[in-house]
Protein backbone atom coordinates (compact mmCIF):
# COMPACT_ATOMS: atom_id res chain seq x y z
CA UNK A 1 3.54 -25.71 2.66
CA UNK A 2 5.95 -22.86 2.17
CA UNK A 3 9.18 -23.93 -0.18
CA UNK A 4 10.98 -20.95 1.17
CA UNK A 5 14.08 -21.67 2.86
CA UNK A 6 13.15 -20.67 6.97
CA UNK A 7 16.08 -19.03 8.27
CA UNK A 8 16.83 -19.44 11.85
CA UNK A 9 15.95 -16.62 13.84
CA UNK A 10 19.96 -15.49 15.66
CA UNK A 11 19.30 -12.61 17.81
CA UNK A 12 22.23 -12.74 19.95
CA UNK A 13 24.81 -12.04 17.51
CA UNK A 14 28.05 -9.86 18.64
CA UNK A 15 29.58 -6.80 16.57
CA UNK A 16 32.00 -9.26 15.43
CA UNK A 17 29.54 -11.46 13.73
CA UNK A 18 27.01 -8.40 13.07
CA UNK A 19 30.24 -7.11 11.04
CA UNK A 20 31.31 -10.90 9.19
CA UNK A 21 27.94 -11.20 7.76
CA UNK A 22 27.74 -7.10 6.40
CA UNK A 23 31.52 -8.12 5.09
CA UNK A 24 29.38 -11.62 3.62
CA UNK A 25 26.83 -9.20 2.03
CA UNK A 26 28.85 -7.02 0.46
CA UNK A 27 30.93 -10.04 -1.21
CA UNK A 28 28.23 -11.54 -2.44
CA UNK A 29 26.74 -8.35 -3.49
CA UNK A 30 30.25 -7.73 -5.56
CA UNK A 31 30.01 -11.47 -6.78
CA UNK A 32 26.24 -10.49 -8.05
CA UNK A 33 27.36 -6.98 -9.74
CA UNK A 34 25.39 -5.15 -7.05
CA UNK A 35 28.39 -2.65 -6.95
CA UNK A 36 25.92 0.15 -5.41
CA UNK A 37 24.87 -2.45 -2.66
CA UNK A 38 28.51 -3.80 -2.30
CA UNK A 39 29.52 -0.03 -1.34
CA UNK A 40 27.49 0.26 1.10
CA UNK A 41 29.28 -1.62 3.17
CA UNK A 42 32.81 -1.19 2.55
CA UNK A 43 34.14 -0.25 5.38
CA UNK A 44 31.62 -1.45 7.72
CA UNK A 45 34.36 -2.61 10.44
CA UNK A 46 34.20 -0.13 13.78
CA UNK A 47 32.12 1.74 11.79
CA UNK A 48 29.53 3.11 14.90
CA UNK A 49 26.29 1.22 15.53
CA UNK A 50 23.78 4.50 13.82
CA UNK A 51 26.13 4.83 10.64
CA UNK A 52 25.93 0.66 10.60
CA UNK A 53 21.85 0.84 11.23
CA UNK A 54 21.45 3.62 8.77
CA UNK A 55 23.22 1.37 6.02
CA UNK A 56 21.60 -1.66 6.69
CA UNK A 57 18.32 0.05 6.58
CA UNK A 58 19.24 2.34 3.10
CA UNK A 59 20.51 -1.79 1.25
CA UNK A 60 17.25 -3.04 2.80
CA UNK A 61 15.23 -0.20 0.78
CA UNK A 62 17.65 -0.84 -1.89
CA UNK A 63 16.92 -4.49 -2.57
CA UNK A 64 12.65 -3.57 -2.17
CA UNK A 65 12.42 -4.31 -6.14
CA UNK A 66 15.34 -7.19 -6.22
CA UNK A 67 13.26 -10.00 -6.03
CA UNK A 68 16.26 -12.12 -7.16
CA UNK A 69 18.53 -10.98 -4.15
CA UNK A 70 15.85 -12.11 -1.19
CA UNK A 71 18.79 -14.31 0.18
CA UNK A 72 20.66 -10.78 0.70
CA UNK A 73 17.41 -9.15 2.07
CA UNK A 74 16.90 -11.92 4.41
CA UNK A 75 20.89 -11.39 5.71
CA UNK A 76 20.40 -7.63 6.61
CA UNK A 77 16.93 -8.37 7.85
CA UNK A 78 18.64 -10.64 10.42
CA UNK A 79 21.76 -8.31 11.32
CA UNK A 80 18.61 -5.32 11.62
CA UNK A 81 17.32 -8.01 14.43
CA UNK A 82 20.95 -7.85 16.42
CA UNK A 83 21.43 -4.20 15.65
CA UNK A 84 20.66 -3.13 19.02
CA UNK A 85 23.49 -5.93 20.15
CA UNK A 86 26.07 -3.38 18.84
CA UNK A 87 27.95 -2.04 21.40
């Protein structure tokens, strides 16, 4: 059996909570000195759905060879999953 933490699959979030967890990510990513990651998404809020899509996907690529930030990985992985929820 798997020890990895299953995350729920959430595909109905809203902008609103597409945006909280990107602002969650790039706290954490601060709190973690991942400044490059953390800039990413400054700014994020009413930022428009392709700019927000083409950051999530550029952190994803980002955090390939950051074994130690899966928890991260596995937050943009699920905002990717509600991306097309962004209105």
């Amino acid at each position: 059996m798997s020890h990895e933490k299953t995350m729920k699959l959430v595909t109905n979030l809203d902008r609103a909570a597409i945006e909280q967890r990107l602002a969650a990510v790039r706290n954490a990513a601060q709190s973690a000195n991942l400044g490059e990651l953390a800039s990413m998404f400054q700014g994020i809020e009413g930022m428009p759905r392709a700019q927000i899509e083409g950051k999530v996907k550029s952190a994803l690529k980002w955090l390939m060879d950051k074994p130690d930030h899966k928890s991260l990985a596995a937050q943009l992985e699920l905002v990717e999953l509600n991306l097309p929820n962004l209105k």
